[in-house]
Every structure is written in C-alpha cells, then in structure tokens.
N, C-alpha and C. Protein backbone atom coordinates (compact mmCIF):
# COMPACT_ATOMS: atom_id res chain seq x y z
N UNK A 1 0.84 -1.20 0.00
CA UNK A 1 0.00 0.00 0.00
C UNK A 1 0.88 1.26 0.00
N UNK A 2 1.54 1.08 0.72
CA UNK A 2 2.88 2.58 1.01
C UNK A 2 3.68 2.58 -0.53
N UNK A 3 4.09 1.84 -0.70
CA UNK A 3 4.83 1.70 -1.53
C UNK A 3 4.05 1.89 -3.23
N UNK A 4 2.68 1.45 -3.03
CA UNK A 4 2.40 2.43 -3.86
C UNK A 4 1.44 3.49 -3.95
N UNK A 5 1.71 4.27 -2.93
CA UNK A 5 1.46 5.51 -2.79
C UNK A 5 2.74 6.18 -3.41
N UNK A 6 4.09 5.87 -3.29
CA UNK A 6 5.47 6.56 -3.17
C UNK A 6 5.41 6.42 -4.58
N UNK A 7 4.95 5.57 -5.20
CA UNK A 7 5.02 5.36 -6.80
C UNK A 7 4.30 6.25 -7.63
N UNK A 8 2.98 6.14 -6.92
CA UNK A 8 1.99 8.16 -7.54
C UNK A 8 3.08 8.98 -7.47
N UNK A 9 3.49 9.07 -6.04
CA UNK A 9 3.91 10.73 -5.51
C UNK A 9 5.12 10.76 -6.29
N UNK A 10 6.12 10.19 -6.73
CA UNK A 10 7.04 9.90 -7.99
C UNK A 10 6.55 10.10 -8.92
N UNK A 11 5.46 9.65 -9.67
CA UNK A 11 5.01 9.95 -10.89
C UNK A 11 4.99 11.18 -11.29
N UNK A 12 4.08 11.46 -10.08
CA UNK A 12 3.06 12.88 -10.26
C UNK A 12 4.58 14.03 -10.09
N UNK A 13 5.52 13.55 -9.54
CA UNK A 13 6.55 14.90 -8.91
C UNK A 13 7.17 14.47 -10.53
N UNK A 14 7.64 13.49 -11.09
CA UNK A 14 8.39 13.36 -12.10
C UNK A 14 7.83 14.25 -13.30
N UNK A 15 6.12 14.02 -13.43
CA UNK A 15 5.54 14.49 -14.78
C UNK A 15 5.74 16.04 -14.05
N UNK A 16 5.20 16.47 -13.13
CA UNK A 16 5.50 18.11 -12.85
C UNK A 16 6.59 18.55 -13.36
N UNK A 17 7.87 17.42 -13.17
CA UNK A 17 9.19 18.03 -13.65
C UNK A 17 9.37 18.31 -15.16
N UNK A 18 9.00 17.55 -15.74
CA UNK A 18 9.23 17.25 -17.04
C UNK A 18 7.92 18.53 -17.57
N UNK A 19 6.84 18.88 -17.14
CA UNK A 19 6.08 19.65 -17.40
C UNK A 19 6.82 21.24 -17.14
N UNK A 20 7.57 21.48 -16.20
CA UNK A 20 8.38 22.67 -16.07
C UNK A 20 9.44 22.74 -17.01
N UNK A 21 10.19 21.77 -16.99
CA UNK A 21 11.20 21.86 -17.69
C UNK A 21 10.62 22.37 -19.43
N UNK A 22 9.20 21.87 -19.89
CA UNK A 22 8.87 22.11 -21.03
C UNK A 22 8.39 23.98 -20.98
N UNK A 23 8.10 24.17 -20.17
CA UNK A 23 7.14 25.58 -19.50
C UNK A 23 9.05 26.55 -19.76
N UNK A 24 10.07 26.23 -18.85
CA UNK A 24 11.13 26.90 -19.12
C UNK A 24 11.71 27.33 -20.59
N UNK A 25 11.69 25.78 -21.20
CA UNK A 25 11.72 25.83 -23.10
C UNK A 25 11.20 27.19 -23.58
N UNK A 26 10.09 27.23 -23.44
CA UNK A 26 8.95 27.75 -24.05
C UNK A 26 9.35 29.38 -23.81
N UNK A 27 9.43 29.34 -22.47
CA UNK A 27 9.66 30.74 -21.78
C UNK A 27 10.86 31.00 -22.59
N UNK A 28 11.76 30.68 -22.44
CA UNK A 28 13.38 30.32 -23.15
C UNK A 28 13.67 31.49 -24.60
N UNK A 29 12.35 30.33 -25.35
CA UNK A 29 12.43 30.44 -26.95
C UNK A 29 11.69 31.70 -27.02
N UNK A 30 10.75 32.06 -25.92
CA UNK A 30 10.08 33.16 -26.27
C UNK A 30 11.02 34.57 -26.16
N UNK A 31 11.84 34.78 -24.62
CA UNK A 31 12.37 35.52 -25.04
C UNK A 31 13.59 35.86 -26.02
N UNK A 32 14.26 34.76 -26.50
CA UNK A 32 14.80 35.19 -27.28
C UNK A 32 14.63 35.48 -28.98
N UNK A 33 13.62 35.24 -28.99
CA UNK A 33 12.70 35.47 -30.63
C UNK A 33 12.48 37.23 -30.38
C-alpha cells in the first residue's frame, strides 16, 4: 500500500518536472525570438 502511494507521488513529482522543464523551453524560446 505505502509503496504504492510513493510510486503516484514519484510519478506525479516526475511528470510536474518534465512539465516545467517544457514551460522553461517555451519561456526560453520566447524571449529570445
């Protein structure tokens, strides 16, 4: 049961990351255009 709870809360923290990291890109490309 714990263990997969820790497996959401990984998921969910991993896709946030990968969702910022795309959000920074973006920000990135914008200001330099």
């Amino acid at each position: 049961m714990f263990e997969n709870v820790d497996i959401q809360f990984t998921c969910s923290e991993y896709l946030f990351k990968i969702k910022w990291e795309d959000e920074k890109k973006y920000i990135i490309n914008k200001i330099n255009k």
